[in-house]
N, C-alpha and C. Protein backbone atom coordinates (compact mmCIF):
# COMPACT_ATOMS: atom_id res chain seq x y z
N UNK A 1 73.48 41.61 -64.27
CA UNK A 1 72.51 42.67 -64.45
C UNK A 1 72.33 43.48 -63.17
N UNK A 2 71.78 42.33 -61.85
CA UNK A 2 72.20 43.37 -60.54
C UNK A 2 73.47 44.39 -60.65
N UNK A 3 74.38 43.95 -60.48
CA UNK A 3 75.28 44.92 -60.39
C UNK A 3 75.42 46.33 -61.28
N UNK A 4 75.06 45.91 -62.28
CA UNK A 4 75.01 47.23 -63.09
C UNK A 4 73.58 48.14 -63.01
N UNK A 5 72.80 47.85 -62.23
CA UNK A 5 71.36 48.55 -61.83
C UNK A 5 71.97 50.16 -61.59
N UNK A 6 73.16 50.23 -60.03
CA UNK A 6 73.40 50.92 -59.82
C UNK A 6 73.91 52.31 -60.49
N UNK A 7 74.73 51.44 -61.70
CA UNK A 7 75.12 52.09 -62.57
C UNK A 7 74.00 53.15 -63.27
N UNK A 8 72.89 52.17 -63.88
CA UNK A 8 71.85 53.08 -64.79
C UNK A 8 71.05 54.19 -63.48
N UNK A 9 71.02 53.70 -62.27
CA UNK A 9 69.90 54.98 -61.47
C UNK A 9 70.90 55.77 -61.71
N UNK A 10 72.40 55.84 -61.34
CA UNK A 10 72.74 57.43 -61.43
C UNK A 10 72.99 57.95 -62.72
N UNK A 11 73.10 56.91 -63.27
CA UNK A 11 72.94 57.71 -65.15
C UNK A 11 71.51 58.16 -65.44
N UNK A 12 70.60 57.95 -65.15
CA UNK A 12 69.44 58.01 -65.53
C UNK A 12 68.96 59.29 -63.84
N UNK A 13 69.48 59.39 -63.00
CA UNK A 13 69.42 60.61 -61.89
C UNK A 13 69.61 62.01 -62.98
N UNK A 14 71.34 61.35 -62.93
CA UNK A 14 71.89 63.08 -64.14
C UNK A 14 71.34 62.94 -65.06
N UNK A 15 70.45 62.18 -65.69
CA UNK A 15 69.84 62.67 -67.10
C UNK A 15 68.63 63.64 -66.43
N UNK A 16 68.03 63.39 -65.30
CA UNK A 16 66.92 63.67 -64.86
C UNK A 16 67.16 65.38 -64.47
N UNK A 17 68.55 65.56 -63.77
CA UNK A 17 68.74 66.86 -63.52
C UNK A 17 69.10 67.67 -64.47
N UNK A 18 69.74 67.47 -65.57
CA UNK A 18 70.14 67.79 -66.96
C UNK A 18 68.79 68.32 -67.61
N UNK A 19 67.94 67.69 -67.74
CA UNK A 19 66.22 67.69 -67.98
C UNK A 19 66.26 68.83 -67.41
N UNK A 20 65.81 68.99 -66.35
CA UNK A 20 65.18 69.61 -65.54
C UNK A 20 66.24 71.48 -65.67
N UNK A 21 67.01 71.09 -65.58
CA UNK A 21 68.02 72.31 -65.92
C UNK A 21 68.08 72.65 -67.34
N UNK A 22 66.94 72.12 -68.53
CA UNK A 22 67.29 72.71 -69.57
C UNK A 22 68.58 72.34 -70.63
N UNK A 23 69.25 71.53 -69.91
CA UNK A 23 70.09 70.85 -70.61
C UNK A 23 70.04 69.79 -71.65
N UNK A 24 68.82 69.02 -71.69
CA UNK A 24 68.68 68.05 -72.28
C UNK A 24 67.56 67.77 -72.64
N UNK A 25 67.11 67.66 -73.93
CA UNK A 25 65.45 67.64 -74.77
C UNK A 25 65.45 66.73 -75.16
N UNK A 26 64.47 66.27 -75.28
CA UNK A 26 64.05 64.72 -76.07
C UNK A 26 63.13 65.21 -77.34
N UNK A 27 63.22 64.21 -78.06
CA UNK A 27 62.66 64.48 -79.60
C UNK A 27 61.50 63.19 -79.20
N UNK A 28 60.05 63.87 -78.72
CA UNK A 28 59.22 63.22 -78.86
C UNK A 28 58.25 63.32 -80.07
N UNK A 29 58.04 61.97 -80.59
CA UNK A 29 57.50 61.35 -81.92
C UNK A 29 56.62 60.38 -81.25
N UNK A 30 55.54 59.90 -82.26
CA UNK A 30 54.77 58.61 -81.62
C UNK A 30 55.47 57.02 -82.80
N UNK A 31 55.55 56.43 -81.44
CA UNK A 31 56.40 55.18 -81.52
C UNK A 31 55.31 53.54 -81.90
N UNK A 32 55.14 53.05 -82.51
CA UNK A 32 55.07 51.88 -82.40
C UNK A 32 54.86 50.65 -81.14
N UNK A 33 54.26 50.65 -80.19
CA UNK A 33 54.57 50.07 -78.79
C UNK A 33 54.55 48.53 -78.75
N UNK A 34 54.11 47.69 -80.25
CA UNK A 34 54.09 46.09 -80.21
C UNK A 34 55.73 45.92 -79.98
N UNK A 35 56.26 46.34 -80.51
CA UNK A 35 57.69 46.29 -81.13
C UNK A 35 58.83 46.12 -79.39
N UNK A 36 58.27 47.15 -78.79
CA UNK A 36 58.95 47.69 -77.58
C UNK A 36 58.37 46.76 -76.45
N UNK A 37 56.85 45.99 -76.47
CA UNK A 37 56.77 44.89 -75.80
C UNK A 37 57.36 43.86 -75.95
N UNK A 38 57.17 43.34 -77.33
CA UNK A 38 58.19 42.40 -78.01
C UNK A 38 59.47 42.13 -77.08
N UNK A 39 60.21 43.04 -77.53
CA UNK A 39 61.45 43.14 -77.16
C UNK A 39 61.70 43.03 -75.43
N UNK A 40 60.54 43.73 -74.52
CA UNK A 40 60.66 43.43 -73.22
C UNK A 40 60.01 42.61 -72.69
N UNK A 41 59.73 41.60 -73.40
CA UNK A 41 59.75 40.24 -73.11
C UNK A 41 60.26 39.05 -73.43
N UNK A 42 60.68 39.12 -74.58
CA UNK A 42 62.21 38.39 -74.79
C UNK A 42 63.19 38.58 -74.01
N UNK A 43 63.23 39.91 -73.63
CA UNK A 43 64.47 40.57 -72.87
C UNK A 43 64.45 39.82 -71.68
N UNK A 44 63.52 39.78 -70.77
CA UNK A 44 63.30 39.05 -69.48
C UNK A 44 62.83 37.57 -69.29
N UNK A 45 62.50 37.18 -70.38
CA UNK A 45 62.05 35.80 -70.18
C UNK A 45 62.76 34.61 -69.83
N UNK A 46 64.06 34.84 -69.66
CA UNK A 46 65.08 33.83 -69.23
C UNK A 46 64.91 34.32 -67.70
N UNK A 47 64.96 35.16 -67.31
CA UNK A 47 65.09 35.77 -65.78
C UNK A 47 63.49 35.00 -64.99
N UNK A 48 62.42 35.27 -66.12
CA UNK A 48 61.30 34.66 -65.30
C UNK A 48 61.43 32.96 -65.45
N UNK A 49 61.42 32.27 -66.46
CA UNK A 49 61.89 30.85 -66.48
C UNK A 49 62.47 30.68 -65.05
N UNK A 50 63.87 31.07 -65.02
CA UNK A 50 64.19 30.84 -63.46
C UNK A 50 63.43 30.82 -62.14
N UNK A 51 62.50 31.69 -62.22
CA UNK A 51 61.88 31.98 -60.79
C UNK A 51 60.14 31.63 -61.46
N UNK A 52 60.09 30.42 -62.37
CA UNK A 52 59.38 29.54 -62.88
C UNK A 52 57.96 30.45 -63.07
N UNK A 53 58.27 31.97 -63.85
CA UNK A 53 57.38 32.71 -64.35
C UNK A 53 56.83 32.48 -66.00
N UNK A 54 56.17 32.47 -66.25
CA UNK A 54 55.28 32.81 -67.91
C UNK A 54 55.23 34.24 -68.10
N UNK A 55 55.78 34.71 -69.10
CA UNK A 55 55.61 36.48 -69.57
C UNK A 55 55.02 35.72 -71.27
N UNK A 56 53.12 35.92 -71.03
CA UNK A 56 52.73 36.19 -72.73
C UNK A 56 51.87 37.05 -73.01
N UNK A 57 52.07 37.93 -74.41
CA UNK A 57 51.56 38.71 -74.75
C UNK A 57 50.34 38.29 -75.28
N UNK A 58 49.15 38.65 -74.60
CA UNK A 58 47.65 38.41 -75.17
C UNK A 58 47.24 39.31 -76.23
N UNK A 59 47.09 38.38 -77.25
CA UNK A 59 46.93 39.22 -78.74
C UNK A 59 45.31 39.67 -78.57
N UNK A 60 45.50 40.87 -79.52
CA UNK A 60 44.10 41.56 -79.84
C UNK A 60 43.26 42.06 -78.38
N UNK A 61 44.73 42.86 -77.59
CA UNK A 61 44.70 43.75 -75.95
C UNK A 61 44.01 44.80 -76.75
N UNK A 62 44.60 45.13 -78.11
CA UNK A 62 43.96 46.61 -77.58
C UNK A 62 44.85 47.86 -77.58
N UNK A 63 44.94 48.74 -77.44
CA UNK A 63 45.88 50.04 -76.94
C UNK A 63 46.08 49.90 -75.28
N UNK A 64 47.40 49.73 -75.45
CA UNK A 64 47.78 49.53 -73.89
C UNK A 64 47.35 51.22 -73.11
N UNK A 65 48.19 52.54 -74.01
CA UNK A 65 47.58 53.62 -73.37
C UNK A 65 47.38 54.55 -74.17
N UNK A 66 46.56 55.47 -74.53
CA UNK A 66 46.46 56.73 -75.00
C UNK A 66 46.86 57.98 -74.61
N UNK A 67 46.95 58.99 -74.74
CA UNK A 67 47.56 60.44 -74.37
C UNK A 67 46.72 60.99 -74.20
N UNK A 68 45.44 60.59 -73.80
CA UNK A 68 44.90 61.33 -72.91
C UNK A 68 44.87 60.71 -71.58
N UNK A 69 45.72 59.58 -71.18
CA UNK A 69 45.90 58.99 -69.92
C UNK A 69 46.69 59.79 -69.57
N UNK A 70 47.31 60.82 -70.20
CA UNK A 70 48.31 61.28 -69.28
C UNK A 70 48.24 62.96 -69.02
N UNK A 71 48.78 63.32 -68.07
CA UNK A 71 48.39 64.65 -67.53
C UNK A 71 49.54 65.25 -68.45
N UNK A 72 48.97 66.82 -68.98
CA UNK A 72 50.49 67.59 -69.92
C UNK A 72 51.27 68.42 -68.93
N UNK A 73 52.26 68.01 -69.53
CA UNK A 73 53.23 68.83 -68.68
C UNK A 73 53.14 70.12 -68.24
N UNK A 74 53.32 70.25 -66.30
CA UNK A 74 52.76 71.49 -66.11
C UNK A 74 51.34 71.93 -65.41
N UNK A 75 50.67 70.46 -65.60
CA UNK A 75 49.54 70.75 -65.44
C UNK A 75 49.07 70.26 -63.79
């Protein structure tokens, strides 16, 4: 996984300048976010085991964030 880090910053750099140049739009929709925790914690939980971590999801959190946490673009 280290080794390929490098890989995703500069894939994820040129996506950033692509963006930014108008090249590249995203189709934002509202997503589901249990689903996408789920998954990024299964995803890592062998990595924390090793370095003798616990990753658990505490049920009935709540809304992790709303859209008005976030500033609109531009602003």
């Amino acid at each position: 996984m280290n080794s390929q880090f490098p890989g995703f910053l500069i894939n994820d750099l040129l996506d950033m300048e692509q963006y930014m140049a108008g090249k590249l739009h995203f189709g934002m929709r509202i997503q589901p976010l249990m689903p996408l925790i789920e998954y990024a914690l299964c995803d890592n939980q062998a990595c924390a085991s090793r370095h003798e971590v616990g990753l658990h999801l505490a049920q009935g959190a709540g809304p992790v964030a709303r859209r008005e946490h976030f500033a609109e673009p531009g602003v």
